[in-house]
C-alpha atoms as a PDB file:
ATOM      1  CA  UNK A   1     -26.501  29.365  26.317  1.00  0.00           C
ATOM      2  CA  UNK A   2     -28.283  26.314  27.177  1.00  0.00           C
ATOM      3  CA  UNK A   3     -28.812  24.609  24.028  1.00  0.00           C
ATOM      4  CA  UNK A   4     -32.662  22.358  23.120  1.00  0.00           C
ATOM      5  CA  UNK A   5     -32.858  19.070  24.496  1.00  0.00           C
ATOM      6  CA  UNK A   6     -32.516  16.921  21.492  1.00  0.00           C
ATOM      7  CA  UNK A   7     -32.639  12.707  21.287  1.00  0.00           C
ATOM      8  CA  UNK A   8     -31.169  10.708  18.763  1.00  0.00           C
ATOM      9  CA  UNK A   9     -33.395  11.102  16.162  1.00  0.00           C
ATOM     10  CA  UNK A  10     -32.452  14.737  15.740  1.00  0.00           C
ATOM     11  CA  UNK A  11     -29.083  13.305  13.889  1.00  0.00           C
ATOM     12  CA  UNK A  12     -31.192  12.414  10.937  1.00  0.00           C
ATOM     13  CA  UNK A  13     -33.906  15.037  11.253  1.00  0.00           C
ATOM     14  CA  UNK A  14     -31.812  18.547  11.620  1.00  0.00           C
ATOM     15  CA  UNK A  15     -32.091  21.126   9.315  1.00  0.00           C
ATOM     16  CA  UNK A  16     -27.785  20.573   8.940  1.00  0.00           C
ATOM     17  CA  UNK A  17     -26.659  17.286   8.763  1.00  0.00           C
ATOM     18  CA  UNK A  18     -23.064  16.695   7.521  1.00  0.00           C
ATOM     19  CA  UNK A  19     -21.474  12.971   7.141  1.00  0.00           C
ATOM     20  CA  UNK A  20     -17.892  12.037   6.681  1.00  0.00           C
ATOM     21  CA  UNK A  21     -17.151   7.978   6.701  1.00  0.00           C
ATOM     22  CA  UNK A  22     -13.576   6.624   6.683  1.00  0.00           C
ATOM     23  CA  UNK A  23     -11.740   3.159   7.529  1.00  0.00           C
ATOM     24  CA  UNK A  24      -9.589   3.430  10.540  1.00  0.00           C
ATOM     25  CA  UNK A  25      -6.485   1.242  11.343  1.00  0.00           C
ATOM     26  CA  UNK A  26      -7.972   0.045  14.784  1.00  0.00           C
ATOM     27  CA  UNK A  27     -10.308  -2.194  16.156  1.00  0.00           C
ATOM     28  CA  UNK A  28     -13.628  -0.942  17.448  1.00  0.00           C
ATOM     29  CA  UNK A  29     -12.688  -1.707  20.932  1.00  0.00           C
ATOM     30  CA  UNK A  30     -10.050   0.414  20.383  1.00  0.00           C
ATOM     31  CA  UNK A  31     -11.218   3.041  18.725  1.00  0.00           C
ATOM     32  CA  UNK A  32     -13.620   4.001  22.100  1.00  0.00           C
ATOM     33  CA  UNK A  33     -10.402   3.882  23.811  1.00  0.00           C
ATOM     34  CA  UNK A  34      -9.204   6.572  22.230  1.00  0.00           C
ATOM     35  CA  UNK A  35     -12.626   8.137  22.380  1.00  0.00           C
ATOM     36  CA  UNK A  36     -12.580   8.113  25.935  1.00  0.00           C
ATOM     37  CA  UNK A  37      -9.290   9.674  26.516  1.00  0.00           C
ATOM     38  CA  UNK A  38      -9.295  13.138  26.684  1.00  0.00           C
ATOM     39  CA  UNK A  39      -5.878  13.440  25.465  1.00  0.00           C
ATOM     40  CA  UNK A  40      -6.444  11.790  22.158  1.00  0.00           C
ATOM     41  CA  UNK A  41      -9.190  14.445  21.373  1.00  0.00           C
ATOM     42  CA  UNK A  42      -6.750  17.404  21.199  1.00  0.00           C
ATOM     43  CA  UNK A  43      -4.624  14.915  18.682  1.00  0.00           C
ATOM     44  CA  UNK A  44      -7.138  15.120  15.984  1.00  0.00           C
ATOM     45  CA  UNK A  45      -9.580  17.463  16.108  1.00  0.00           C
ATOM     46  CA  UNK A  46      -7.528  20.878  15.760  1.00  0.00           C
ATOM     47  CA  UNK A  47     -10.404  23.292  17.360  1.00  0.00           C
ATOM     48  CA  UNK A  48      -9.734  21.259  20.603  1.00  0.00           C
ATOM     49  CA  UNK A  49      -8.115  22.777  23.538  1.00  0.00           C
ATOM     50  CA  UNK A  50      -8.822  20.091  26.486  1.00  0.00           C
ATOM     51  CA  UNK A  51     -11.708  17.507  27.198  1.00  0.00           C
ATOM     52  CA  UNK A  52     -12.419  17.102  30.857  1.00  0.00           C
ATOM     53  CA  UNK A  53     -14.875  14.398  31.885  1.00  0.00           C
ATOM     54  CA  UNK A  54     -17.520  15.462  34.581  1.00  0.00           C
ATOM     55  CA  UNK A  55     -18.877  12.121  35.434  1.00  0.00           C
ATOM     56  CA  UNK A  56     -17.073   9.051  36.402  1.00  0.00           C
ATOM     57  CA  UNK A  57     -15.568   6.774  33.645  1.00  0.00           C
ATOM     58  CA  UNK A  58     -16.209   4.499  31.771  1.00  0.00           C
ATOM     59  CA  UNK A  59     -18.415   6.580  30.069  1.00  0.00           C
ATOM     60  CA  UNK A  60     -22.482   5.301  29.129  1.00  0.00           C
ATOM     61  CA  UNK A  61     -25.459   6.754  28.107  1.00  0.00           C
ATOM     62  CA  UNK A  62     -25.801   9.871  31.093  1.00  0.00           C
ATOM     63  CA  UNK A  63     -22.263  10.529  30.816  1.00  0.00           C
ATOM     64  CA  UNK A  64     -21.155  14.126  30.824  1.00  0.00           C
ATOM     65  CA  UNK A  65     -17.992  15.991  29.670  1.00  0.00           C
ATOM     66  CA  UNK A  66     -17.073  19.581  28.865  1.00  0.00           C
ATOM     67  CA  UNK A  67     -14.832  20.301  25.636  1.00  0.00           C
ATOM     68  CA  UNK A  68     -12.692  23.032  25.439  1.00  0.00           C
ATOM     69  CA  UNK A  69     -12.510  25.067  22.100  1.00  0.00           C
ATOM     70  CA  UNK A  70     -10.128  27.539  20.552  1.00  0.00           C
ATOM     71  CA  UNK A  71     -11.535  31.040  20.823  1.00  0.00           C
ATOM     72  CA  UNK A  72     -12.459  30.974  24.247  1.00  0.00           C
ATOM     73  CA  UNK A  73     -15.475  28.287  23.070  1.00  0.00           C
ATOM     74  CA  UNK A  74     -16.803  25.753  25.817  1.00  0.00           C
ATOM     75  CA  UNK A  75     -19.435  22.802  25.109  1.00  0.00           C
ATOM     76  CA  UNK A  76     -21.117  20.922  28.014  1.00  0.00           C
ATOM     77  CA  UNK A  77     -22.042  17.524  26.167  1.00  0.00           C
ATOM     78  CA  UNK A  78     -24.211  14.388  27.676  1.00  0.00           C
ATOM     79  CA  UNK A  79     -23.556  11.351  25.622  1.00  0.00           C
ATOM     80  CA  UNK A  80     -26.462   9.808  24.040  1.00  0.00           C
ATOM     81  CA  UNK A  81     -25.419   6.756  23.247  1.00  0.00           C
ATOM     82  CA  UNK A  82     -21.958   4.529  23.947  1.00  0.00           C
ATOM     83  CA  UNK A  83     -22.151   1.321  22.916  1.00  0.00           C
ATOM     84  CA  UNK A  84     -18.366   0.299  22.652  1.00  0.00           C
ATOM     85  CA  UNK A  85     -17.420  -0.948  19.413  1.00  0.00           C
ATOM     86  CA  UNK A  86     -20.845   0.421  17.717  1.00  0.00           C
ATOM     87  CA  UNK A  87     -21.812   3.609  18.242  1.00  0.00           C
ATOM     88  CA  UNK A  88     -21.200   6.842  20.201  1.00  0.00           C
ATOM     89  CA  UNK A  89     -23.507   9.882  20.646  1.00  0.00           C
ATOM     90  CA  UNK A  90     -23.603  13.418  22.661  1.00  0.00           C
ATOM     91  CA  UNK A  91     -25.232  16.492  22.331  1.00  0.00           C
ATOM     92  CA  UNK A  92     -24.853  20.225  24.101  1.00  0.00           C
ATOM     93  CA  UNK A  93     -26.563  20.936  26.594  1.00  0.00           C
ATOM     94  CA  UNK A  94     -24.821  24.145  26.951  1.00  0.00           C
ATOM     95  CA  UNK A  95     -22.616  25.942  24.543  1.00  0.00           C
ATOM     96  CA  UNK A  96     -20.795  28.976  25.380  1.00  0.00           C
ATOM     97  CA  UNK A  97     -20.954  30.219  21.796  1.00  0.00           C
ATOM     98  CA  UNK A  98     -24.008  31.741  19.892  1.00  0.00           C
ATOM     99  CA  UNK A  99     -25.386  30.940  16.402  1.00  0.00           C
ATOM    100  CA  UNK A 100     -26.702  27.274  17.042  1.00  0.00           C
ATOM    101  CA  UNK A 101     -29.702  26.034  19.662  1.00  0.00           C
ATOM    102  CA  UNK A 102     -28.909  22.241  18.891  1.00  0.00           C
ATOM    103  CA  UNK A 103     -25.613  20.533  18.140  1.00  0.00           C
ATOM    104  CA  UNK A 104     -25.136  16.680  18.398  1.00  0.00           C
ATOM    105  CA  UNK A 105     -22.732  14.406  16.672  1.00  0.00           C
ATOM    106  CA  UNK A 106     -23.012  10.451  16.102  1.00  0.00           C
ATOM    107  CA  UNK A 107     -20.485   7.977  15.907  1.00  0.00           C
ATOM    108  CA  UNK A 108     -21.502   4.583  13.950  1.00  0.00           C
ATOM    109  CA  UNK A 109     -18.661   1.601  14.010  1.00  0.00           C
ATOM    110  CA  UNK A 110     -18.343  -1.373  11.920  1.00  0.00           C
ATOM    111  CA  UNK A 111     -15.651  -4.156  12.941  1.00  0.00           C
ATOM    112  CA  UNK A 112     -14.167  -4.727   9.155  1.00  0.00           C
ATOM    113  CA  UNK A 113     -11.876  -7.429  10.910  1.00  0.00           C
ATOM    114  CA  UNK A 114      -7.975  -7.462  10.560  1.00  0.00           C
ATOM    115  CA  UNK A 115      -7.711  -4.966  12.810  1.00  0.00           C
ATOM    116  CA  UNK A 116      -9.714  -2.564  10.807  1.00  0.00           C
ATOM    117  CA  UNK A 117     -13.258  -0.237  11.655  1.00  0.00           C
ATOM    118  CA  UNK A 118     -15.270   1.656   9.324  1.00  0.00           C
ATOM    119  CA  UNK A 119     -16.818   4.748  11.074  1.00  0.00           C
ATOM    120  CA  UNK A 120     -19.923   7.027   9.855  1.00  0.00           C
ATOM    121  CA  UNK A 121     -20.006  10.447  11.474  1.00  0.00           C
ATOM    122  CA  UNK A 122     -22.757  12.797  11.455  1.00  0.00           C
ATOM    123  CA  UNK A 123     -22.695  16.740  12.906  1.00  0.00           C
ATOM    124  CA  UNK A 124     -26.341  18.076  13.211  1.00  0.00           C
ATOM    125  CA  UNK A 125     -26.910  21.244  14.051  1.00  0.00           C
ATOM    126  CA  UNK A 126     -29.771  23.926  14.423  1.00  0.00           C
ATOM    127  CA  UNK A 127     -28.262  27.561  13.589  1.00  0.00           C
ATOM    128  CA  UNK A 128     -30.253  30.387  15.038  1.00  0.00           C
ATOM    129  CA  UNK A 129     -29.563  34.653  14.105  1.00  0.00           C
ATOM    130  CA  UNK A 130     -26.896  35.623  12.170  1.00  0.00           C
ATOM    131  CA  UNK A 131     -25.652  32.408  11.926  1.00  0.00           C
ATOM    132  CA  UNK A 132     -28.749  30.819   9.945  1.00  0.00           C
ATOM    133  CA  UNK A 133     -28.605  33.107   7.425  1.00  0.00           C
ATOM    134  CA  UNK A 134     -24.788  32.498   6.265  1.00  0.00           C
ATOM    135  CA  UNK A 135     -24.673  28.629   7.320  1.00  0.00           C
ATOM    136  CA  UNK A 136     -25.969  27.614   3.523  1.00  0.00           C
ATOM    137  CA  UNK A 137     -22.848  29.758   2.570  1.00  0.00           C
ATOM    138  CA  UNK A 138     -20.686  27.442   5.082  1.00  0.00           C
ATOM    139  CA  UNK A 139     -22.421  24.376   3.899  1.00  0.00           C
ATOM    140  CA  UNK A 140     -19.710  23.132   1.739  1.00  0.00           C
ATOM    141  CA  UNK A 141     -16.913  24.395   4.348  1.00  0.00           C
ATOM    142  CA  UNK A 142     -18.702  22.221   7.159  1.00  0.00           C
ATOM    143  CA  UNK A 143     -18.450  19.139   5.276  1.00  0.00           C
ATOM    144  CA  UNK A 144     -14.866  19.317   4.316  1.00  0.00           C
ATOM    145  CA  UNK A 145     -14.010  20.078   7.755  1.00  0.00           C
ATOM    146  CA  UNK A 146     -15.351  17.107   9.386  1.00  0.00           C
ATOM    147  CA  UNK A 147     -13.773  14.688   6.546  1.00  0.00           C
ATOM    148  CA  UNK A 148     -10.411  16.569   7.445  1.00  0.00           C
ATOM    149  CA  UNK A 149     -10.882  16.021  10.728  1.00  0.00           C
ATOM    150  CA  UNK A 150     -11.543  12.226   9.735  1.00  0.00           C
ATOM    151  CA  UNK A 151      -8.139  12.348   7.760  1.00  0.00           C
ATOM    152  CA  UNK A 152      -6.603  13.403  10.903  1.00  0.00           C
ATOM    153  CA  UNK A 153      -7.684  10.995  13.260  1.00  0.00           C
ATOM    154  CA  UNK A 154      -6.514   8.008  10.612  1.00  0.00           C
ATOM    155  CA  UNK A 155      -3.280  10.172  10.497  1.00  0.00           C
ATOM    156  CA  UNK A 156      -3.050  10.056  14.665  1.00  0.00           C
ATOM    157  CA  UNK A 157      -3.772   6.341  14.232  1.00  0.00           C
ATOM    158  CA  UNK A 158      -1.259   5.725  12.061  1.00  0.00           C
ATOM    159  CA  UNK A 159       1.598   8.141  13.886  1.00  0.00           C
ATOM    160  CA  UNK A 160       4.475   6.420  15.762  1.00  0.00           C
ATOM    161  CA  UNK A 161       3.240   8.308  18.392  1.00  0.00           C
ATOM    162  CA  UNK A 162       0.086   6.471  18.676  1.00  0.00           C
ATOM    163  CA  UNK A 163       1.564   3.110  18.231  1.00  0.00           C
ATOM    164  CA  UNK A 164       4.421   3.403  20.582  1.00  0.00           C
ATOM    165  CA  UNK A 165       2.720   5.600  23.702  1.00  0.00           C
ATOM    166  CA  UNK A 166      -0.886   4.088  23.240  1.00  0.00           C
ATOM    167  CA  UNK A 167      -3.068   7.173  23.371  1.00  0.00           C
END
């Protein structure tokens, strides 16, 4: 489904907006390095099956990737913003799912020094159908999620892994 064209004021204005902020044991620098592998991605975000980038790297505002999901669920994104070490942004542009007409997610970065970056996170999303009528009742469930997926991410940070092989 090709999803509504949406800028970066649709982060604060959807109807769902849900924020998770945590400090992360990296620099901002290299925080977008993980960001821009696509290996990293399947580390810490558990619904992640492979992230192929469709445009060359490194990424900027125009860049393109697709983002495959458990349950046979693609995304087509176009970032809206990548500022390294202050802010990344994409949006769908197509979604192989149904239930939602927008999705976009925004990445704020603050350099806390000593190695150290504070990061803001924000899912917005438009749900459409079925889907609009139960997402108050997933409301609650939608928040958690993303600050688990936060947890997880300082958790990949923190891993031996990380620190000996990079990303």
């Amino acid at each position: 489904m090709i999803c509504d064209e949406v800028d970066l004021t649709y982060v604060e204005t959807a109807p769902y907006r849900f924020v998770a902020r945590s400090v992360l044991p990296v620099s901002p620098e290299r925080l977008f390095d993980v960001w821009q592998s696509p290996e990293a991605w399947k580390k810490w975000v558990p619904v992640i099956k492979e992230v192929r980038w469709t445009s060359p790297l490194p990424p900027e505002v125009g860049s393109t990737r697709t983002v495959d999901m458990r349950g046979g669920i693609s995304a087509d994104e176009v970032f809206l913003a990548w500022t390294v070490g202050e802010r990344m942004a994409f949006r769908f542009t197509e979604f192989s799912g149904s239930g939602i007409s927008a999705f976009a997610e925004d990445y704020r970065v603050s350099d806390l020094g000593l190695g150290q970056s504070k990061v803001e996170w924000t899912m917005a999303m438009t749900p459409i159908g079925p889907s609009a009528k139960a997402f108050p009742l997933l409301r609650f469930a939608m928040g958690g999620g993303l600050n688990l997926t936060l947890r997880n991410l300082k958790r990949y940070l923190n891993s031996k892994e990380f620190k000996t092989n990079g990303i």
